[in-house]
C-alpha atoms as a PDB file:
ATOM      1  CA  UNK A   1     128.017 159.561  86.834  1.00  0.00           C
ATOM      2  CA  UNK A   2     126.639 161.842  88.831  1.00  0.00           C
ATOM      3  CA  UNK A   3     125.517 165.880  88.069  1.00  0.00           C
ATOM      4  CA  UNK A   4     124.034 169.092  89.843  1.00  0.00           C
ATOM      5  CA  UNK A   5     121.403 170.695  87.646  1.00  0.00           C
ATOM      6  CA  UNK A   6     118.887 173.549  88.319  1.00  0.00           C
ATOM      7  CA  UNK A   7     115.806 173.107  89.710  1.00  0.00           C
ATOM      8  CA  UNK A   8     113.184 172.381  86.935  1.00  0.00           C
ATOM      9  CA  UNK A   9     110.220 174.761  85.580  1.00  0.00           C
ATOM     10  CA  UNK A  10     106.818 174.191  86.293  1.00  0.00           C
ATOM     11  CA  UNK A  11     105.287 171.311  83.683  1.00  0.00           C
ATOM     12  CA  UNK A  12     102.539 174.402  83.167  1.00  0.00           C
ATOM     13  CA  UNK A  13     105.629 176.294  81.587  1.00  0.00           C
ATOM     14  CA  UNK A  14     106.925 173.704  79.224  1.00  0.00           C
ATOM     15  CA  UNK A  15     104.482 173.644  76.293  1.00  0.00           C
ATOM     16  CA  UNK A  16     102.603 176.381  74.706  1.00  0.00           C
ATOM     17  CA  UNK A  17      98.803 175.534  72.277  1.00  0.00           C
ATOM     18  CA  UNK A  18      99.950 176.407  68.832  1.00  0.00           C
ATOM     19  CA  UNK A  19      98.033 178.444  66.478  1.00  0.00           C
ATOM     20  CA  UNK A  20      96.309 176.101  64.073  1.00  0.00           C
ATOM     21  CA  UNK A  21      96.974 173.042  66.508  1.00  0.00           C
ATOM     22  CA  UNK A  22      99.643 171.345  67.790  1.00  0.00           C
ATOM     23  CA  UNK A  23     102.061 172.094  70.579  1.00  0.00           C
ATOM     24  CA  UNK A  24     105.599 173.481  70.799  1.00  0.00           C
ATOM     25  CA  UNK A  25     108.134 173.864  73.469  1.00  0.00           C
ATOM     26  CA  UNK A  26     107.985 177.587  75.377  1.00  0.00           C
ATOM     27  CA  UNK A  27     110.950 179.810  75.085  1.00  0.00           C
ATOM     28  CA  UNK A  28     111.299 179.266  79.154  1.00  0.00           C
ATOM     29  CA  UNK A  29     111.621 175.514  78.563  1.00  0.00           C
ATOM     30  CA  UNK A  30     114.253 175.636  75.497  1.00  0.00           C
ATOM     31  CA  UNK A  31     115.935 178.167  77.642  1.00  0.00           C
ATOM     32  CA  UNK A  32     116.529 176.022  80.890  1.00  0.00           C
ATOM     33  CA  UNK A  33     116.514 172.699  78.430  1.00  0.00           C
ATOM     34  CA  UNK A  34     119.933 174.870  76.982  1.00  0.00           C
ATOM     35  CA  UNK A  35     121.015 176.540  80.016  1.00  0.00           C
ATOM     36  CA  UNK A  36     121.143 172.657  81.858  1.00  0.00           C
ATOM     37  CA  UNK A  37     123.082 171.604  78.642  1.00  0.00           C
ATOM     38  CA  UNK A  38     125.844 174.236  79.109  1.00  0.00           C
ATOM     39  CA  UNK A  39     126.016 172.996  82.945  1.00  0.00           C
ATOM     40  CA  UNK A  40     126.579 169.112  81.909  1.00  0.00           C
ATOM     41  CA  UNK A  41     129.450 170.548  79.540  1.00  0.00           C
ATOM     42  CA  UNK A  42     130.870 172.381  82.417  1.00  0.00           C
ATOM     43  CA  UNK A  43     130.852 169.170  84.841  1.00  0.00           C
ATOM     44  CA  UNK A  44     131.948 167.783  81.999  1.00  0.00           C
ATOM     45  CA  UNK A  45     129.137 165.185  81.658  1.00  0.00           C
ATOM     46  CA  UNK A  46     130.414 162.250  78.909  1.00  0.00           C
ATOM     47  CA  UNK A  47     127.824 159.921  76.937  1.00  0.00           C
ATOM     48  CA  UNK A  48     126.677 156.796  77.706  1.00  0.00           C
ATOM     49  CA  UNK A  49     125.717 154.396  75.256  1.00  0.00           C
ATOM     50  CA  UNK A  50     122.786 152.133  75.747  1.00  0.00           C
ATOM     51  CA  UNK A  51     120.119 151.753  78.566  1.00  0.00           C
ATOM     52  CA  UNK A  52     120.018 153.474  81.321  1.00  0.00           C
ATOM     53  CA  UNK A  53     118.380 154.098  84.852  1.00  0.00           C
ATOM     54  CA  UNK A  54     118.492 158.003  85.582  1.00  0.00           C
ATOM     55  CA  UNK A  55     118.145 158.832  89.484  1.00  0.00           C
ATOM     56  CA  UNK A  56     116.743 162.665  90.265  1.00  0.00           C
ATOM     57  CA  UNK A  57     116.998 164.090  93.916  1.00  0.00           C
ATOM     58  CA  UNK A  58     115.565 167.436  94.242  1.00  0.00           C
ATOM     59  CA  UNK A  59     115.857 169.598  96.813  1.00  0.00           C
ATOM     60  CA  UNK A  60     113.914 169.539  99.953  1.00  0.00           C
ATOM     61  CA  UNK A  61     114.009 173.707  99.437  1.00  0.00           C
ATOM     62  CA  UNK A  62     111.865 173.596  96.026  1.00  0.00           C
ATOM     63  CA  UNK A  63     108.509 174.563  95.585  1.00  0.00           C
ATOM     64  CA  UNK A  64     108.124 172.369  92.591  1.00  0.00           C
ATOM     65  CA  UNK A  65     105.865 169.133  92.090  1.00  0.00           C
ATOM     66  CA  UNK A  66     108.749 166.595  92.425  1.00  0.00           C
ATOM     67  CA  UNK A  67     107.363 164.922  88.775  1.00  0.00           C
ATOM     68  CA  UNK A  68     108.180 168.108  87.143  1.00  0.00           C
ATOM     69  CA  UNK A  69     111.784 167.094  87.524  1.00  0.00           C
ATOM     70  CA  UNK A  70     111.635 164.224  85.360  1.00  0.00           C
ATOM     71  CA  UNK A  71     110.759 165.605  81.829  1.00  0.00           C
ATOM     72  CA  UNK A  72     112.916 168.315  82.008  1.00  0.00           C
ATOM     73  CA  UNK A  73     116.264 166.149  83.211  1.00  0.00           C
ATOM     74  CA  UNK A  74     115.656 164.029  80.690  1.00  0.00           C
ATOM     75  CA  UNK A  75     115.212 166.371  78.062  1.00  0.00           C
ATOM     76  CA  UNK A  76     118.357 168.644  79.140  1.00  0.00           C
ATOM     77  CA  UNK A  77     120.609 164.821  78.922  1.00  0.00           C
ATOM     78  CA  UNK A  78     119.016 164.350  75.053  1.00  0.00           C
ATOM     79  CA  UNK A  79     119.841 167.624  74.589  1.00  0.00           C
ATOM     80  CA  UNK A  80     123.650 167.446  75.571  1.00  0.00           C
ATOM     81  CA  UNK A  81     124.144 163.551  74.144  1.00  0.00           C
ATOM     82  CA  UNK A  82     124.648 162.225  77.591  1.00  0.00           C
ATOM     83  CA  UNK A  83     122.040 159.647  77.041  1.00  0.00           C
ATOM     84  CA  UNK A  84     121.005 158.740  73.070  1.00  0.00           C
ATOM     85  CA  UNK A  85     117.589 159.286  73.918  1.00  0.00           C
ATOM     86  CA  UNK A  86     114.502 159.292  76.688  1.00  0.00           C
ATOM     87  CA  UNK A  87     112.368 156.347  74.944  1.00  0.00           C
ATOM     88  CA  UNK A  88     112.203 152.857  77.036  1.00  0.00           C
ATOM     89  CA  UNK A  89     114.574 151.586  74.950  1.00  0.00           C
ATOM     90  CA  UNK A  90     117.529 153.887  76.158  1.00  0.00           C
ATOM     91  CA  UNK A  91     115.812 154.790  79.855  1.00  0.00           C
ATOM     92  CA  UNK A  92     114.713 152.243  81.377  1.00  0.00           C
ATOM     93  CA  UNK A  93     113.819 153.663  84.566  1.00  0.00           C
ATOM     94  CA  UNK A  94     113.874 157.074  86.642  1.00  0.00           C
ATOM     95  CA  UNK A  95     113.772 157.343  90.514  1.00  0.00           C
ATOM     96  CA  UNK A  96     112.860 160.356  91.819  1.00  0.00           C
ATOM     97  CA  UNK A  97     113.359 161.449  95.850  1.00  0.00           C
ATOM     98  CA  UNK A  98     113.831 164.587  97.893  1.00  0.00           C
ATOM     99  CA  UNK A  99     116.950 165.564  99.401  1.00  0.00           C
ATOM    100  CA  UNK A 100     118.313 167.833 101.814  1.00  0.00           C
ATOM    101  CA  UNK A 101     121.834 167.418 100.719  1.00  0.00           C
ATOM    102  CA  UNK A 102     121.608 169.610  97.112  1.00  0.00           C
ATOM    103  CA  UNK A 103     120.318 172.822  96.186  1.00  0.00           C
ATOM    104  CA  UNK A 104     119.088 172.380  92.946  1.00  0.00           C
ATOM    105  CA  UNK A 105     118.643 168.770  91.693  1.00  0.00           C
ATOM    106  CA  UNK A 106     121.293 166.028  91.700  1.00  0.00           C
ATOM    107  CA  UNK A 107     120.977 163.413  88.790  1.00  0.00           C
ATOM    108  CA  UNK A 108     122.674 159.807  88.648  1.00  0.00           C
ATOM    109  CA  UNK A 109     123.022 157.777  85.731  1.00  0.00           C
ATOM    110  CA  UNK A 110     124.081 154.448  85.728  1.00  0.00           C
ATOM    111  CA  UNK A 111     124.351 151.708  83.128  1.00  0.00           C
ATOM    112  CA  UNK A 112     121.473 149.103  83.148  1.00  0.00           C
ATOM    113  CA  UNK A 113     123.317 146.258  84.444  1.00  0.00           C
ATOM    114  CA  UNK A 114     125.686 148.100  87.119  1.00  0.00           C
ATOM    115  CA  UNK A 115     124.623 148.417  90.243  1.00  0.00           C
END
């Protein structure tokens, strides 16, 4: 199964210092986490059950530190129900590379046991 998203925010963007302690998600970072959501129902992105190994290419274009990729994917697949969830248990690996052939990022999820 394989998906075009956006390219990711900055990691700097994702969390805000709450007042009183703690930390909570920016408005930025729910916004793309929802905005990547609504793409995976538009490529109509379907579930899959169990563990998982998630591969991320991201453009060759983007600014971005190619790690920021990871958190967000992985969040935007939670968010949707493509995967049940981003603990070890359920991913049990991520690949990340650049690419020249996609604009934004292209993510592959396959199975653990298929090649």
């Amino acid at each position: 199964m394989t998906y075009d998203l956006p390219l990711p925010i900055s990691t700097n963007a994702l969390y805000y210092n709450k007042e009183g302690g703690g930390r909570g998600k920016t408005a930025r970072y729910k916004a793309w986490v929802h905005d990547a959501a609504m793409i995976l129902l538009c490529q109509k992105a379907r579930p899959v059950a169990g563990p998982v190994r998630v591969q991320i290419e991201v453009s060759e274009k983007s600014r971005c530190d190619i790690d920021n990729a990871a958190k967000c994917v992985l969040d935007a697949l939670v968010a949707r129900g493509v995967i049940e969830d981003d603990r070890k248990k359920f991913v049990r690996g991520v690949s990340l590379e650049w690419s020249t052939e996609t604009e934004g990022m292209r993510v592959t999820i396959k199975p653990v046991g298929q090649a």
